[in-house]
N, C-alpha and C. Protein backbone atom coordinates (compact mmCIF):
# COMPACT_ATOMS: atom_id res chain seq x y z
N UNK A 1 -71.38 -15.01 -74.60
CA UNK A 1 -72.78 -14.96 -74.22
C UNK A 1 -73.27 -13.53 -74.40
N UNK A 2 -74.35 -13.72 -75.08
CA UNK A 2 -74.92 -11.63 -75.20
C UNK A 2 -76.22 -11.62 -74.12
N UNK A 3 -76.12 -11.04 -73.87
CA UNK A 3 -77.31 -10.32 -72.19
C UNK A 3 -77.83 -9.55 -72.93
N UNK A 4 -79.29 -9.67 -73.03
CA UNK A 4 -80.02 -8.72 -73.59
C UNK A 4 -81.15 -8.11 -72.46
N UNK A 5 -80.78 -7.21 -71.61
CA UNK A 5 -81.77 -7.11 -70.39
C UNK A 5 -82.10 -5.52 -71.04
N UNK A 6 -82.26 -5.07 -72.13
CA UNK A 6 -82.26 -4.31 -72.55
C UNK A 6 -81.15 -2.53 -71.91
N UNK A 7 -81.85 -1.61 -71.37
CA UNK A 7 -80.90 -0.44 -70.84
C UNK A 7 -80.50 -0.75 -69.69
N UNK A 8 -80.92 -2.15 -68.89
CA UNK A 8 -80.53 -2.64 -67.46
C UNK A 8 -78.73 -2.94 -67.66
N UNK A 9 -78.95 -3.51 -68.90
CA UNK A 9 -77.09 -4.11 -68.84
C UNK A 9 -76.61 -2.83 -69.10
N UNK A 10 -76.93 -2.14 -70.02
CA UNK A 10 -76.21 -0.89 -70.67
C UNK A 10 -75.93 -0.13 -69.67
N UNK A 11 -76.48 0.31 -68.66
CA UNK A 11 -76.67 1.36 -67.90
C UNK A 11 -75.66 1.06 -66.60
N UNK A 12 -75.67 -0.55 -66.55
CA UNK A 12 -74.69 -0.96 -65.60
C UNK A 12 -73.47 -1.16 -66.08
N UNK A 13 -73.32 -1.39 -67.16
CA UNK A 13 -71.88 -1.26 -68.47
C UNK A 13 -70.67 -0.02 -68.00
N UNK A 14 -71.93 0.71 -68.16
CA UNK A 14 -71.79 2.46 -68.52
C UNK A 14 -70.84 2.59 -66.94
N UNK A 15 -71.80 2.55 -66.24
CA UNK A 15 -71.53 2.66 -64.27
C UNK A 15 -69.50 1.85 -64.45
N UNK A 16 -69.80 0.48 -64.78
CA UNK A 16 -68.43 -0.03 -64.44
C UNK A 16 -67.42 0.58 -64.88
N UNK A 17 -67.37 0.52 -66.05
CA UNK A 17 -66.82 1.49 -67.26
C UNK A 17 -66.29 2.69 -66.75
N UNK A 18 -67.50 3.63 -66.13
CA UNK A 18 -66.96 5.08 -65.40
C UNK A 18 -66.11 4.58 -64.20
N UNK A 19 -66.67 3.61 -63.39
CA UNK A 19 -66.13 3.52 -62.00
C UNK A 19 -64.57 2.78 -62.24
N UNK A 20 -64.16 2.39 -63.49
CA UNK A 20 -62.72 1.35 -63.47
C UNK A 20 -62.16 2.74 -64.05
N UNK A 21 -62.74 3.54 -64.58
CA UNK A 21 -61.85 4.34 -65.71
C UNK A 21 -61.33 5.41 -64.64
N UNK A 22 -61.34 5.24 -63.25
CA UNK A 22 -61.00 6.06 -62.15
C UNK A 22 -60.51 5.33 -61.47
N UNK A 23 -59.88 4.06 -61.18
CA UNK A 23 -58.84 3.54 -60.76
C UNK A 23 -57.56 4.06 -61.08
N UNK A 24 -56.71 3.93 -60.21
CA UNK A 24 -55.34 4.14 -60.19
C UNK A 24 -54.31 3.08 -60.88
N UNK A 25 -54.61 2.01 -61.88
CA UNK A 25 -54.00 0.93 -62.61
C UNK A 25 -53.45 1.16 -63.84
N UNK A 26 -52.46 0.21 -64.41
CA UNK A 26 -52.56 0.09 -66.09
C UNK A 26 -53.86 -0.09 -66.95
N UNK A 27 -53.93 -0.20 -68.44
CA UNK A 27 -55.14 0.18 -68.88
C UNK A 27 -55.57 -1.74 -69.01
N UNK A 28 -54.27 -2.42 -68.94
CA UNK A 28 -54.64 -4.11 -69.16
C UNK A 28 -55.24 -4.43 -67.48
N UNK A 29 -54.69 -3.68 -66.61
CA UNK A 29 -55.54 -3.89 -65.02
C UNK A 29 -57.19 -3.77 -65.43
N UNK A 30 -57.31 -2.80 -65.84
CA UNK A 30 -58.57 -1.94 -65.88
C UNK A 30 -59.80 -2.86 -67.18
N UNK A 31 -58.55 -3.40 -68.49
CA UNK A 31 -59.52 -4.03 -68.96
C UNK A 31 -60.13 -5.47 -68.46
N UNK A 32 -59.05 -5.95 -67.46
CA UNK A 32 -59.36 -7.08 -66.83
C UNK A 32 -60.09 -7.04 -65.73
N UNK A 33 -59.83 -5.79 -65.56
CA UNK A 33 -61.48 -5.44 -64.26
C UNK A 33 -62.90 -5.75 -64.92
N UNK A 34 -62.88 -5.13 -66.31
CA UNK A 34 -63.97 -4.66 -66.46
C UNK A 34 -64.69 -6.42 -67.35
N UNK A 35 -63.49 -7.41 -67.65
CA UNK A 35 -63.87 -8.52 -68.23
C UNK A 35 -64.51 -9.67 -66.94
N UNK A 36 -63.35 -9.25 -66.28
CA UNK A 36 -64.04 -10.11 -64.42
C UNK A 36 -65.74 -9.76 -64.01
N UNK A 37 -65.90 -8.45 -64.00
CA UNK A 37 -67.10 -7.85 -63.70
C UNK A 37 -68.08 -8.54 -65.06
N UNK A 38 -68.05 -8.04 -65.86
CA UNK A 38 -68.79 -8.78 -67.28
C UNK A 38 -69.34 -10.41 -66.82
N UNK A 39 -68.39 -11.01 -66.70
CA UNK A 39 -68.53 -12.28 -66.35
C UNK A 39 -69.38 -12.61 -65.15
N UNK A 40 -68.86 -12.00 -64.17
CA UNK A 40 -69.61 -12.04 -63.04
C UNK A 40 -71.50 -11.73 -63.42
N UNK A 41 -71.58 -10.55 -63.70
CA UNK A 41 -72.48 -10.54 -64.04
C UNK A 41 -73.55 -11.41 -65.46
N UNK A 42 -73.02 -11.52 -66.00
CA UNK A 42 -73.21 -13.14 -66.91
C UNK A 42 -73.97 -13.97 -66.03
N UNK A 43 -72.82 -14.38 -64.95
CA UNK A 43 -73.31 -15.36 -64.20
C UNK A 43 -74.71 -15.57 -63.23
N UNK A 44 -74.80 -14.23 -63.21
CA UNK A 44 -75.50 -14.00 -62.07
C UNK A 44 -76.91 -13.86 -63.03
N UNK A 45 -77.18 -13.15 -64.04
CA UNK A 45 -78.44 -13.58 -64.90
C UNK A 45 -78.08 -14.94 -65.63
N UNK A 46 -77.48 -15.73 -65.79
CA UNK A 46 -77.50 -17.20 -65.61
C UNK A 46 -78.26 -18.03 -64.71
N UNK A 47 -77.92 -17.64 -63.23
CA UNK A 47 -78.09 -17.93 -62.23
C UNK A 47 -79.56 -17.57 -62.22
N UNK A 48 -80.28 -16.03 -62.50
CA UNK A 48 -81.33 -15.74 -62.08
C UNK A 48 -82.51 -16.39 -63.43
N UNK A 49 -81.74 -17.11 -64.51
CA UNK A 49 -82.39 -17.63 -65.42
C UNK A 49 -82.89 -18.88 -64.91
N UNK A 50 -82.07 -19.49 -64.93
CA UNK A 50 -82.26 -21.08 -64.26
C UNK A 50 -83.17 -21.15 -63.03
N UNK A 51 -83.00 -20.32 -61.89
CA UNK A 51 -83.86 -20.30 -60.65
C UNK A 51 -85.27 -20.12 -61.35
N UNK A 52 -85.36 -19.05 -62.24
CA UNK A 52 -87.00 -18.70 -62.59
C UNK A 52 -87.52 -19.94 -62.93
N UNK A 53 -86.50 -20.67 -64.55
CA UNK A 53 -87.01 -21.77 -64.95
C UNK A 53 -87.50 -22.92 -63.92
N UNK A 54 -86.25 -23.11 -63.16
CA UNK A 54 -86.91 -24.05 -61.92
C UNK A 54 -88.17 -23.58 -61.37
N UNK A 55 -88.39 -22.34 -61.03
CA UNK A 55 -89.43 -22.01 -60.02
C UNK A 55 -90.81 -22.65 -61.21
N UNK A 56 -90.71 -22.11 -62.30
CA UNK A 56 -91.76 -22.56 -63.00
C UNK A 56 -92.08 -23.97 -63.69
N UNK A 57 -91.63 -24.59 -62.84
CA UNK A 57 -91.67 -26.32 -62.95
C UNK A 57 -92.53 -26.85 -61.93
């Protein structure tokens, strides 16, 4: 799925990215942090897609 929320995703990318790359883990911990988080957030403009659509019904 590509998220196009324009510098909103990027900027929060950027944030996770810095904040995992300062964990104390292996680098496969860290990429699976950062694929969990991805997703999560996916979901959640999923989530905030569908509510709008509903609301505008």
């Amino acid at each position: 799925m590509k998220i196009d929320n324009g510098g909103e995703y990027a900027y929060w990318l950027a944030d996770i990215k810095e904040f995992v790359s300062q964990m104390d883990a292996t680098e496969i911990e860290k990429r699976a942090c950062i694929a969990y988080l991805i997703s999560w957030y996916q979901r959640r403009v999923l989530h905030r897609i569908k509510r709008e659509e509903y609301e505008a019904i």
